[in-house]
C-alpha atoms as a PDB file:
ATOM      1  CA  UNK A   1       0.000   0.000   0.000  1.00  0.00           C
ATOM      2  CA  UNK A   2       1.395   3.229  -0.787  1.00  0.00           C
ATOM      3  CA  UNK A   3       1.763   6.011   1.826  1.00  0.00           C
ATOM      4  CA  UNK A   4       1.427   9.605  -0.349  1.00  0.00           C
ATOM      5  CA  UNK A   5       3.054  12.467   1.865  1.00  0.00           C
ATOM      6  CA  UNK A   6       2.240  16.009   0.466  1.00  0.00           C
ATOM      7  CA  UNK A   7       3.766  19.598   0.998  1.00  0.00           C
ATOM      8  CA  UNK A   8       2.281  22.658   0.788  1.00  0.00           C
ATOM      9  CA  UNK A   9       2.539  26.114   2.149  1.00  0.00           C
ATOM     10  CA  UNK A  10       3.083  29.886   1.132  1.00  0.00           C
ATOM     11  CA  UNK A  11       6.160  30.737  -1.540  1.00  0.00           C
ATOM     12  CA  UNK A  12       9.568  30.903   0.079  1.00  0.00           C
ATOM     13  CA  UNK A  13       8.892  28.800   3.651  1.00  0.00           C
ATOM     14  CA  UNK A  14      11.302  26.351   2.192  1.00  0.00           C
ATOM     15  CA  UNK A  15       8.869  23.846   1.426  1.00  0.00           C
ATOM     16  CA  UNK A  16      11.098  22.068  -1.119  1.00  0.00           C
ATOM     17  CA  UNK A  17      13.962  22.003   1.213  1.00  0.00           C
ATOM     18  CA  UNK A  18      11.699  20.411   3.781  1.00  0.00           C
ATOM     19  CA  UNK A  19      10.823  17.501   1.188  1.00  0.00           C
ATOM     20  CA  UNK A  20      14.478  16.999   0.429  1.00  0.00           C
ATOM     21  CA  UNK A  21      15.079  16.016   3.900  1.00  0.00           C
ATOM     22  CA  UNK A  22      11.290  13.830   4.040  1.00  0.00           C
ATOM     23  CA  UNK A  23      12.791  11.595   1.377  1.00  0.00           C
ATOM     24  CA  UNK A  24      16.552  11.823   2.213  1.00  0.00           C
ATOM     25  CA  UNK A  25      14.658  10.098   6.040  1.00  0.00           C
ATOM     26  CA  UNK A  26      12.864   7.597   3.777  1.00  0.00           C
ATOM     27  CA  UNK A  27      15.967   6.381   1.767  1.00  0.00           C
ATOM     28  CA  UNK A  28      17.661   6.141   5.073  1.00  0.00           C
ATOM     29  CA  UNK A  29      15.193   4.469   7.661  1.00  0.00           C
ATOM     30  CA  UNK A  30      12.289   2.696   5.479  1.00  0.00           C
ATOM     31  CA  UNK A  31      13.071  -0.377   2.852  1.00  0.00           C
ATOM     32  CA  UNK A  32      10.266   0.504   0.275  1.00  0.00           C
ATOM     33  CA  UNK A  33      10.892   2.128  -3.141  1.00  0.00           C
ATOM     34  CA  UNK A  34      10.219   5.956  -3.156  1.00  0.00           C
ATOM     35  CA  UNK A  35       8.871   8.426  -5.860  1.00  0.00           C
ATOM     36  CA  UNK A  36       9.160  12.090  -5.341  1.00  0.00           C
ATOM     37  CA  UNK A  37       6.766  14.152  -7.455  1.00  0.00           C
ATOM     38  CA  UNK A  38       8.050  17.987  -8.271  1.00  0.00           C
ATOM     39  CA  UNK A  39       4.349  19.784  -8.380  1.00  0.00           C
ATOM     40  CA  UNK A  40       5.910  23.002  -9.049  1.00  0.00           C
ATOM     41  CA  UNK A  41       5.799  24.749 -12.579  1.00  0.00           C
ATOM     42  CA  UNK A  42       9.158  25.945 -11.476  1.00  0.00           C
ATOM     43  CA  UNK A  43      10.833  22.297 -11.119  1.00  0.00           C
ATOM     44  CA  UNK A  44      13.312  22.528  -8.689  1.00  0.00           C
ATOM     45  CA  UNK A  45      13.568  19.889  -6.870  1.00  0.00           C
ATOM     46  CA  UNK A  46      15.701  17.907  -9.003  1.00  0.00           C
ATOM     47  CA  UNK A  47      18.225  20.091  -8.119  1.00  0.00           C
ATOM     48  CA  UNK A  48      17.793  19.604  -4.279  1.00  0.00           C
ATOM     49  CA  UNK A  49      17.858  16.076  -5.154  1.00  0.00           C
ATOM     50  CA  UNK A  50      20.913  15.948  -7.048  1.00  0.00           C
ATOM     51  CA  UNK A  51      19.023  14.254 -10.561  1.00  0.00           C
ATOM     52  CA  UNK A  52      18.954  15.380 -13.874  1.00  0.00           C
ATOM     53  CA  UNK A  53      15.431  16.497 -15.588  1.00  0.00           C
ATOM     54  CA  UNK A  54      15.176  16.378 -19.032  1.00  0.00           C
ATOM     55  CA  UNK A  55      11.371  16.382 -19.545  1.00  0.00           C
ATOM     56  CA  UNK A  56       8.734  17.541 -17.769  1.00  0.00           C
ATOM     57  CA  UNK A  57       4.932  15.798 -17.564  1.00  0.00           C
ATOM     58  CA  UNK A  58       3.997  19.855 -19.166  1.00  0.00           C
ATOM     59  CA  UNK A  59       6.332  18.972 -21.623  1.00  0.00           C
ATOM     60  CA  UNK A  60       4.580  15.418 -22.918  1.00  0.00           C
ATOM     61  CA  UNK A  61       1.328  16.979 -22.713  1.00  0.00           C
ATOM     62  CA  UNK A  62       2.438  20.029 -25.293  1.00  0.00           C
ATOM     63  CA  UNK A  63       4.760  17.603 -27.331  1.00  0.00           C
ATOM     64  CA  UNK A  64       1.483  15.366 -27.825  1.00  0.00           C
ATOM     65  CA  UNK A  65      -0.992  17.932 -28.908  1.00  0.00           C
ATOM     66  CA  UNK A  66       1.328  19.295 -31.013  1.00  0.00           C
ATOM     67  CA  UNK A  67       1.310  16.175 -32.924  1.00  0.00           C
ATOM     68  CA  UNK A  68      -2.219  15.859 -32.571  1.00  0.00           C
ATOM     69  CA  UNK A  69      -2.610  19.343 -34.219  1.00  0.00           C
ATOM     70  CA  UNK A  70      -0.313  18.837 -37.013  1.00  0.00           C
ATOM     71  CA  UNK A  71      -2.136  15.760 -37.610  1.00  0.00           C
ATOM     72  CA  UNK A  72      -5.548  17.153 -37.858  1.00  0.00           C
ATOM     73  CA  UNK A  73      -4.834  21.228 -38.997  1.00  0.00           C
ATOM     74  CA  UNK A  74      -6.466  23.415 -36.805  1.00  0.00           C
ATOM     75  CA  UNK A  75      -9.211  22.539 -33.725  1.00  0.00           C
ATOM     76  CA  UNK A  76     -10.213  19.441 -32.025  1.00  0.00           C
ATOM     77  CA  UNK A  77      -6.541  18.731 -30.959  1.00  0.00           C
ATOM     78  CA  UNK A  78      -7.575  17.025 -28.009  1.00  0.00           C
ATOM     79  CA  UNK A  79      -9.933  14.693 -29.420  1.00  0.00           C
ATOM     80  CA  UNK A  80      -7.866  13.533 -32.250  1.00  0.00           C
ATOM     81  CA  UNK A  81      -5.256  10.864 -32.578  1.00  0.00           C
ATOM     82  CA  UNK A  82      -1.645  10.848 -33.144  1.00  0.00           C
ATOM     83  CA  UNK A  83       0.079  10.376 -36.127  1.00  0.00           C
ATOM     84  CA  UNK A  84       0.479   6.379 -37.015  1.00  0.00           C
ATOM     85  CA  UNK A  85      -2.650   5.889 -34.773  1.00  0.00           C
ATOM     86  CA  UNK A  86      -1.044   5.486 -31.391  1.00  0.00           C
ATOM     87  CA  UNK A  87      -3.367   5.683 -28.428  1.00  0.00           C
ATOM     88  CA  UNK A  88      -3.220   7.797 -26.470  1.00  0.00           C
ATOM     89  CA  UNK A  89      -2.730   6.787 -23.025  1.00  0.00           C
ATOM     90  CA  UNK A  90      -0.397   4.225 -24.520  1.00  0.00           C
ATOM     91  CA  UNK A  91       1.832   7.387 -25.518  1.00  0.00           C
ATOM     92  CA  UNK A  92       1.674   9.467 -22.529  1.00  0.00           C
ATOM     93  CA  UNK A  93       2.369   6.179 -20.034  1.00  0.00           C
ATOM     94  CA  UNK A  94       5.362   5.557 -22.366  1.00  0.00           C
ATOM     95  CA  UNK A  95       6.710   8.893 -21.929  1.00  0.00           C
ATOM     96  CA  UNK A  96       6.212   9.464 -18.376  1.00  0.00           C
ATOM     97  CA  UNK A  97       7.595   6.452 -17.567  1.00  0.00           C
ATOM     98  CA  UNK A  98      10.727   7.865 -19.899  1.00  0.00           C
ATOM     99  CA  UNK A  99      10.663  10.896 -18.027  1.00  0.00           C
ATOM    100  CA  UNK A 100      10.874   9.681 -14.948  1.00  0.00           C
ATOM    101  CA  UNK A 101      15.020  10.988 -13.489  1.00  0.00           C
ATOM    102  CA  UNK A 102      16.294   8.121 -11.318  1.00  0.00           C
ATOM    103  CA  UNK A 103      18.458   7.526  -8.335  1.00  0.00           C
ATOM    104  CA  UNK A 104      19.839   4.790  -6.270  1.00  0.00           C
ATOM    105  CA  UNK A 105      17.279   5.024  -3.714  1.00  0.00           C
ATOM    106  CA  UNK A 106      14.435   7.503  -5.446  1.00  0.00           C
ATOM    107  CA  UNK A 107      12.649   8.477  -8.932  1.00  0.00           C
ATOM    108  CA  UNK A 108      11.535  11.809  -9.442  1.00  0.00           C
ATOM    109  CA  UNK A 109       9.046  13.164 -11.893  1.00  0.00           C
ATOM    110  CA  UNK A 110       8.024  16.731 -12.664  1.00  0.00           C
ATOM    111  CA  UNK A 111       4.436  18.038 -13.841  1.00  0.00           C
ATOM    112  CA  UNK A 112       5.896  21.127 -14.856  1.00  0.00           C
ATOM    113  CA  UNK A 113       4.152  24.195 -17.011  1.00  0.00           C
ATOM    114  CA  UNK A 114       0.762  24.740 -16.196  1.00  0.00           C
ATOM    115  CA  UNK A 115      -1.486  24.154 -19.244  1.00  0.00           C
ATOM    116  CA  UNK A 116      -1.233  26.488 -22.231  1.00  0.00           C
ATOM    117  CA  UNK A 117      -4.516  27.586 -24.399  1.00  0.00           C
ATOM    118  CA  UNK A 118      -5.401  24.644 -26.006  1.00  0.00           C
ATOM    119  CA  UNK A 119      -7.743  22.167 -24.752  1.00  0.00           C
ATOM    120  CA  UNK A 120      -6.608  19.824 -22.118  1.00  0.00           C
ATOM    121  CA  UNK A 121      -9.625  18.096 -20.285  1.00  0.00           C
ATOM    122  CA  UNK A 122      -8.901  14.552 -22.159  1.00  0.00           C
ATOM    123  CA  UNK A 123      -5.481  14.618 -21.817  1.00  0.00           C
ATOM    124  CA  UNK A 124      -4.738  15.884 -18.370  1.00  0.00           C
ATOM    125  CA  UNK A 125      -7.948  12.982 -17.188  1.00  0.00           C
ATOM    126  CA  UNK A 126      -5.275  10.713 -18.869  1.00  0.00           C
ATOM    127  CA  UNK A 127      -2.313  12.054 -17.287  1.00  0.00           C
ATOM    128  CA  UNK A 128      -3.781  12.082 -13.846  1.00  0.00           C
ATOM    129  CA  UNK A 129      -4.599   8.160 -14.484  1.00  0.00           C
ATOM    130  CA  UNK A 130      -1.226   7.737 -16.156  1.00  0.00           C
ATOM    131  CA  UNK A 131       0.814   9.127 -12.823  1.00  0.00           C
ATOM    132  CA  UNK A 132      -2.211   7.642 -10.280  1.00  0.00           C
ATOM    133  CA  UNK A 133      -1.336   4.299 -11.698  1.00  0.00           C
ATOM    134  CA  UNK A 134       2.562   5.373 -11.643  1.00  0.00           C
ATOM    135  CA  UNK A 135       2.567   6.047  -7.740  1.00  0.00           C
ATOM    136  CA  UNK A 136       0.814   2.760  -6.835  1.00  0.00           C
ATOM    137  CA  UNK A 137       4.111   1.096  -8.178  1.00  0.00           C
ATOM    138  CA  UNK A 138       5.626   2.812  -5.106  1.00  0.00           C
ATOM    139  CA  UNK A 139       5.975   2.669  -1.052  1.00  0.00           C
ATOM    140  CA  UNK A 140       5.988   6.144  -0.788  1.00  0.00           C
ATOM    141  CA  UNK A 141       5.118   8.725  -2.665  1.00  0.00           C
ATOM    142  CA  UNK A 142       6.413  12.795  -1.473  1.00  0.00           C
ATOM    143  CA  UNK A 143       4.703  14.999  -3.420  1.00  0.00           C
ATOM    144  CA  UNK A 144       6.246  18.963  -3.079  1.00  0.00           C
ATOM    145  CA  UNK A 145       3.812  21.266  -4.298  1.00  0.00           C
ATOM    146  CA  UNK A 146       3.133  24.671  -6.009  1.00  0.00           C
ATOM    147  CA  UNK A 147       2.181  27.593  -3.376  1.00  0.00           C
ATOM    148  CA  UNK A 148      -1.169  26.764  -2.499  1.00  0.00           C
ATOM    149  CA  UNK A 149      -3.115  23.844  -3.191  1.00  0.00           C
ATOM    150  CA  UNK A 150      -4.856  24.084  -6.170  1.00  0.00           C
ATOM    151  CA  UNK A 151      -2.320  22.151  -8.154  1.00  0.00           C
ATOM    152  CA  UNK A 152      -2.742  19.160  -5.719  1.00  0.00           C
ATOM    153  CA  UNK A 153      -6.305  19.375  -6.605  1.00  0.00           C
ATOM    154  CA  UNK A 154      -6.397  19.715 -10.274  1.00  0.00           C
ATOM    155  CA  UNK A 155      -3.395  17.039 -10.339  1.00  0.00           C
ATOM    156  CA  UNK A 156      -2.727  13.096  -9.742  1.00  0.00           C
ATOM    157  CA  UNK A 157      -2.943  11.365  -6.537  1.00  0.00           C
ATOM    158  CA  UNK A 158      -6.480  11.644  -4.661  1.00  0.00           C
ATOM    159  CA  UNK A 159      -5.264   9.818  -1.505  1.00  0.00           C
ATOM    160  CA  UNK A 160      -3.089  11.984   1.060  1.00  0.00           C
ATOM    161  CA  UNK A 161      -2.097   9.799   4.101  1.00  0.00           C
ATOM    162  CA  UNK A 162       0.277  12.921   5.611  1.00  0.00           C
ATOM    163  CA  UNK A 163      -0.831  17.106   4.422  1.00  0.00           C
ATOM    164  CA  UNK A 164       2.248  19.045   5.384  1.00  0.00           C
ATOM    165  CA  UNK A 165       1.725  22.430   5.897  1.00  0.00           C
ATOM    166  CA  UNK A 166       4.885  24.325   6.040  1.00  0.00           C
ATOM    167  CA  UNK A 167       5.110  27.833   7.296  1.00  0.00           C
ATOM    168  CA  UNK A 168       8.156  30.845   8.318  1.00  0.00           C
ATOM    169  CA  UNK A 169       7.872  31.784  11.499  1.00  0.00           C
ATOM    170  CA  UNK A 170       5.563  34.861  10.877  1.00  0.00           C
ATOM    171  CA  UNK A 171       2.015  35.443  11.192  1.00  0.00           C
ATOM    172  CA  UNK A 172       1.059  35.698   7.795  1.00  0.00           C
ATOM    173  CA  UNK A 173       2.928  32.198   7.434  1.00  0.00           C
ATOM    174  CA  UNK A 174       0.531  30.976   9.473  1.00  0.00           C
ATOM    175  CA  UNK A 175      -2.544  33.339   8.437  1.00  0.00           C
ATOM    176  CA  UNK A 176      -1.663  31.460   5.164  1.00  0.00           C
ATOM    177  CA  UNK A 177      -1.212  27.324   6.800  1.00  0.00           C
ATOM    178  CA  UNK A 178      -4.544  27.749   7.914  1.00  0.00           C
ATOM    179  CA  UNK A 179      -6.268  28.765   4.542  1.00  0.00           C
ATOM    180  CA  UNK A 180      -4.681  26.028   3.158  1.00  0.00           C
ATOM    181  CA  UNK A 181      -5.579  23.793   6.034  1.00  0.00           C
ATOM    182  CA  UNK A 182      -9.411  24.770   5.286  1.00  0.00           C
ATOM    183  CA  UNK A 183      -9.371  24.827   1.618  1.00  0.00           C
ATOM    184  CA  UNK A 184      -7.611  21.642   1.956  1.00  0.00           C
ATOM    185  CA  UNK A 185     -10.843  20.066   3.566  1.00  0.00           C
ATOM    186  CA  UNK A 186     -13.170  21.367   0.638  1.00  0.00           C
ATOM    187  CA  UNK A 187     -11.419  19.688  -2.334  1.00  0.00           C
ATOM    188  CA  UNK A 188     -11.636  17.022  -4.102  1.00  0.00           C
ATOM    189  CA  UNK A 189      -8.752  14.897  -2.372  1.00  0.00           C
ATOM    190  CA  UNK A 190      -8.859  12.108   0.610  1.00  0.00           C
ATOM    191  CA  UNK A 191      -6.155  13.703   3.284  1.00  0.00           C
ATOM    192  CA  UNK A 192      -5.877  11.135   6.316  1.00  0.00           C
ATOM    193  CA  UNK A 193      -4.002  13.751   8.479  1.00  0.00           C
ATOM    194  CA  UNK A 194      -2.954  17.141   8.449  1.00  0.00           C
ATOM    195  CA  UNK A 195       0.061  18.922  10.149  1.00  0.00           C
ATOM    196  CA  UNK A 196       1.861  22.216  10.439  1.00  0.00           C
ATOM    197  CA  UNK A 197       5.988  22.730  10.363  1.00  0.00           C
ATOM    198  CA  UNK A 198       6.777  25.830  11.623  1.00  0.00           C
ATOM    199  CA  UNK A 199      10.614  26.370   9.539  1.00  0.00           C
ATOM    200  CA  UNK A 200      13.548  28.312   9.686  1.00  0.00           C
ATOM    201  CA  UNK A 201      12.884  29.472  13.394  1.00  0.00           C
ATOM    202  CA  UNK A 202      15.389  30.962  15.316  1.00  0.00           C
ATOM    203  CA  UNK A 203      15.593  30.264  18.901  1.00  0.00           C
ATOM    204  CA  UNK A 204      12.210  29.683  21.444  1.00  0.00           C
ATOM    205  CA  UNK A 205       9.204  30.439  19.807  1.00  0.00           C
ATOM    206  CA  UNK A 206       8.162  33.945  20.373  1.00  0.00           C
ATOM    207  CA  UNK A 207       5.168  34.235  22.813  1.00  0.00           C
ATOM    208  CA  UNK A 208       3.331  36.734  20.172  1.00  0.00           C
ATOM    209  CA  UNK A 209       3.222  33.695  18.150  1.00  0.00           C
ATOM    210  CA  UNK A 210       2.475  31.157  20.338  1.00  0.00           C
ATOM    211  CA  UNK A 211      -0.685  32.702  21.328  1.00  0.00           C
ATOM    212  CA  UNK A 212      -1.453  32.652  17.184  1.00  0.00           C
ATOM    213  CA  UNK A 213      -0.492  28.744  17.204  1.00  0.00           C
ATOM    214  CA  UNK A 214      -2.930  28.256  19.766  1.00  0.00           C
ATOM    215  CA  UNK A 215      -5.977  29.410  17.561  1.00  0.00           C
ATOM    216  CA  UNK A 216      -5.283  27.833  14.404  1.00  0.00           C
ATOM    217  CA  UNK A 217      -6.795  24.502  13.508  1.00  0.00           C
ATOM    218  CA  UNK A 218      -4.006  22.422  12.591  1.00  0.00           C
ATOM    219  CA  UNK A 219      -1.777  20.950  15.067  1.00  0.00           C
ATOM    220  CA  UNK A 220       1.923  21.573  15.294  1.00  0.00           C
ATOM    221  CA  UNK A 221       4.095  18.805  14.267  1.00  0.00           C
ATOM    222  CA  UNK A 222       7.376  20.108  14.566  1.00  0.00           C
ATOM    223  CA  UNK A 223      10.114  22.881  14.523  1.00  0.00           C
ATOM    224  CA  UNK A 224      13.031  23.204  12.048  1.00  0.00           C
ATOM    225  CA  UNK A 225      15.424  25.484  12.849  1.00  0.00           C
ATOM    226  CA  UNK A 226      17.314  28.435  10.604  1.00  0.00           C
ATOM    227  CA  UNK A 227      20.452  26.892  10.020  1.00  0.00           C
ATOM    228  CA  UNK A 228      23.027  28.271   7.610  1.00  0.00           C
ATOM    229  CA  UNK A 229      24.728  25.270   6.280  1.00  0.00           C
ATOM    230  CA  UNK A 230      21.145  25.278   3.999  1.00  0.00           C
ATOM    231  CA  UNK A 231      22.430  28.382   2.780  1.00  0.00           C
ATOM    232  CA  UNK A 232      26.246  27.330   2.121  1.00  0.00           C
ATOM    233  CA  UNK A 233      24.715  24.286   0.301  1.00  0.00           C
ATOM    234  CA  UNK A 234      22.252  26.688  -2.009  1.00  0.00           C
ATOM    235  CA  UNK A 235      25.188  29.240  -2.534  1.00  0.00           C
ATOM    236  CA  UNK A 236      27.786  26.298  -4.158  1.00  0.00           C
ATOM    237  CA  UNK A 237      24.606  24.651  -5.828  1.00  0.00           C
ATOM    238  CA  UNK A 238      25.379  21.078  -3.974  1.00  0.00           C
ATOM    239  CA  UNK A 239      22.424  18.859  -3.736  1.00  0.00           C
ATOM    240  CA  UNK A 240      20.848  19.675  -0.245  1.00  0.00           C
ATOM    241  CA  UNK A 241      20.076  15.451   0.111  1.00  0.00           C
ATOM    242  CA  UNK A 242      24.098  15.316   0.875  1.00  0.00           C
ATOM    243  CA  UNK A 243      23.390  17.656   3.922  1.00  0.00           C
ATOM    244  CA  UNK A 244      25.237  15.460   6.811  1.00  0.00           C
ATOM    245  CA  UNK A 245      23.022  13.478   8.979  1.00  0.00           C
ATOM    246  CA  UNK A 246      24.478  16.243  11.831  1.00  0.00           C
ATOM    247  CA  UNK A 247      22.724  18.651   9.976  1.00  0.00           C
ATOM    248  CA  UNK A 248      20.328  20.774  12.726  1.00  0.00           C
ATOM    249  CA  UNK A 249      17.787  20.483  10.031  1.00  0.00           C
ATOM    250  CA  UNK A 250      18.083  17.409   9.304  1.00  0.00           C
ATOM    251  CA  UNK A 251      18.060  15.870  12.782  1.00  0.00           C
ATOM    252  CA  UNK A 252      14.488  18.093  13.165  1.00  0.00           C
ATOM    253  CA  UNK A 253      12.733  16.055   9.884  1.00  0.00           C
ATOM    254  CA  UNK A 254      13.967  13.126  10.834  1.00  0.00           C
ATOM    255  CA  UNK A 255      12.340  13.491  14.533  1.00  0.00           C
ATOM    256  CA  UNK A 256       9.448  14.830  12.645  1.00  0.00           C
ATOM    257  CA  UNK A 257       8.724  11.657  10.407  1.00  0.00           C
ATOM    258  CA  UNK A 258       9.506   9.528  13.009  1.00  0.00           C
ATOM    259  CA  UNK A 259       6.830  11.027  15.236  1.00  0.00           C
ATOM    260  CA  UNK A 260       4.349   9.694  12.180  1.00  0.00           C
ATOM    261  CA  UNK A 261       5.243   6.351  12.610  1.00  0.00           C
ATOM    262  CA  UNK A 262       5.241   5.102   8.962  1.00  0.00           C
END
């Protein structure tokens, strides 16, 4: 049975850096195969991860109604077929699988661009049963996410055994965790359990904000401290998965996942 973990939060709360360290934790202290899904039109976390991308899901999707289009002129692109009669679900499962970047202990995939203005419904129902089908092939699937959660929605996976809601230390961080938290609840997605991450917090938490934690609906799961090294890393472009296991940042996921008991 796979177990789908999913991050989300406002831009810039290092949400990406937070699911570099989820699945450097599951490589290290869980057996089962692991697929991390980059959500973000900005695709980043390949480089986090230390894997090459060469093509993103955005990038099948345009590549095949392209070829749809050529082969039927103008309109309808979605309904038609591609050139030599291919199916198409049979062509997007090829190239996602294709697409997908992988490591020793990991694959990655990216959804990439959002969807241009051509007309998608078919293909992106395909997609999402292309990558559905994809993630059941795994243990775990980590899933890092635009800002927001609308991409989640419109997406792949419907099942979401851990939400994480990652947030700065601020209260708008949190202003914004909780309208995530709530919108979270009204779409179209099965979350088991959601939690908040309060990141890159220096020192005790301030007692303004503690009094804001205490009125938000979403428990607090854990702290991750600021910690510089994270910078160092980002400045010489090294993968942040080679952060040592001393790393303060580190050591604050891996106390995090292991309070989930996976």
């Amino acid at each position: 049975m796979t177990i789908t973990i999913a991050l989300a939060g406002k831009g810039g709360v290092g949400k990406t850096t937070v699911a570099a360290m989820v699945i450097k934790w599951l490589a290290q202290n869980q057996s089962g195969s692991i697929l991390a899904i980059d959500a973000d039109p900005s695709s980043n976390l390949n480089l986090v991860l230390g894997l090459d991308l060469e093509w993103t899901v955005g990038d099948i999707r345009e590549d095949m109604l392209v070829q749809i289009k050529s082969s039927l002129g103008a309109g309808g692109a979605a309904m038609g077929s591609l050139p030599g009669g291919m199916n198409k679900r049979d062509y997007l499962e090829y190239h996602v699988r294709s697409a997908l970047s992988e490591g020793a202990r990991f694959d990655l995939i990216a959804m990439g661009r959002g969807e241009g203005p051509g007309c998608y419904c078919a293909v992106n129902h395909n997609l999402r049963e292309v990558i559905d089908a994809l993630s059941r092939h795994y243990d775990y699937v980590v899933i890092d996410n635009e800002a927001g959660m609308e991409h989640l929605s419109r997406r792949t996976t419907r099942d979401v055994d851990h939400l994480l809601i990652v947030s700065d230390p601020t209260q708008r961080g949190l202003v914004a965790a909780q309208r995530i938290a709530d919108l979270s609840r009204e779409l179209d997605i099965r979350i088991r359990n959601a939690h908040l991450i309060l990141n890159r917090l220096s020192g005790p938490i301030p007692d303004e904000l503690n009094a804001f934690l205490s009125k938000i609906d979403v428990a607090l799961l854990g702290i991750i401290p600021s910690d510089e090294q994270i910078a160092s890393f980002e400045f010489s472009g090294k993968p942040l998965i080679d952060l040592p296991d001393t790393s303060p940042v580190y050591q604050a996921v891996s106390d995090i996942m292991a309070s989930l008991n996976l």
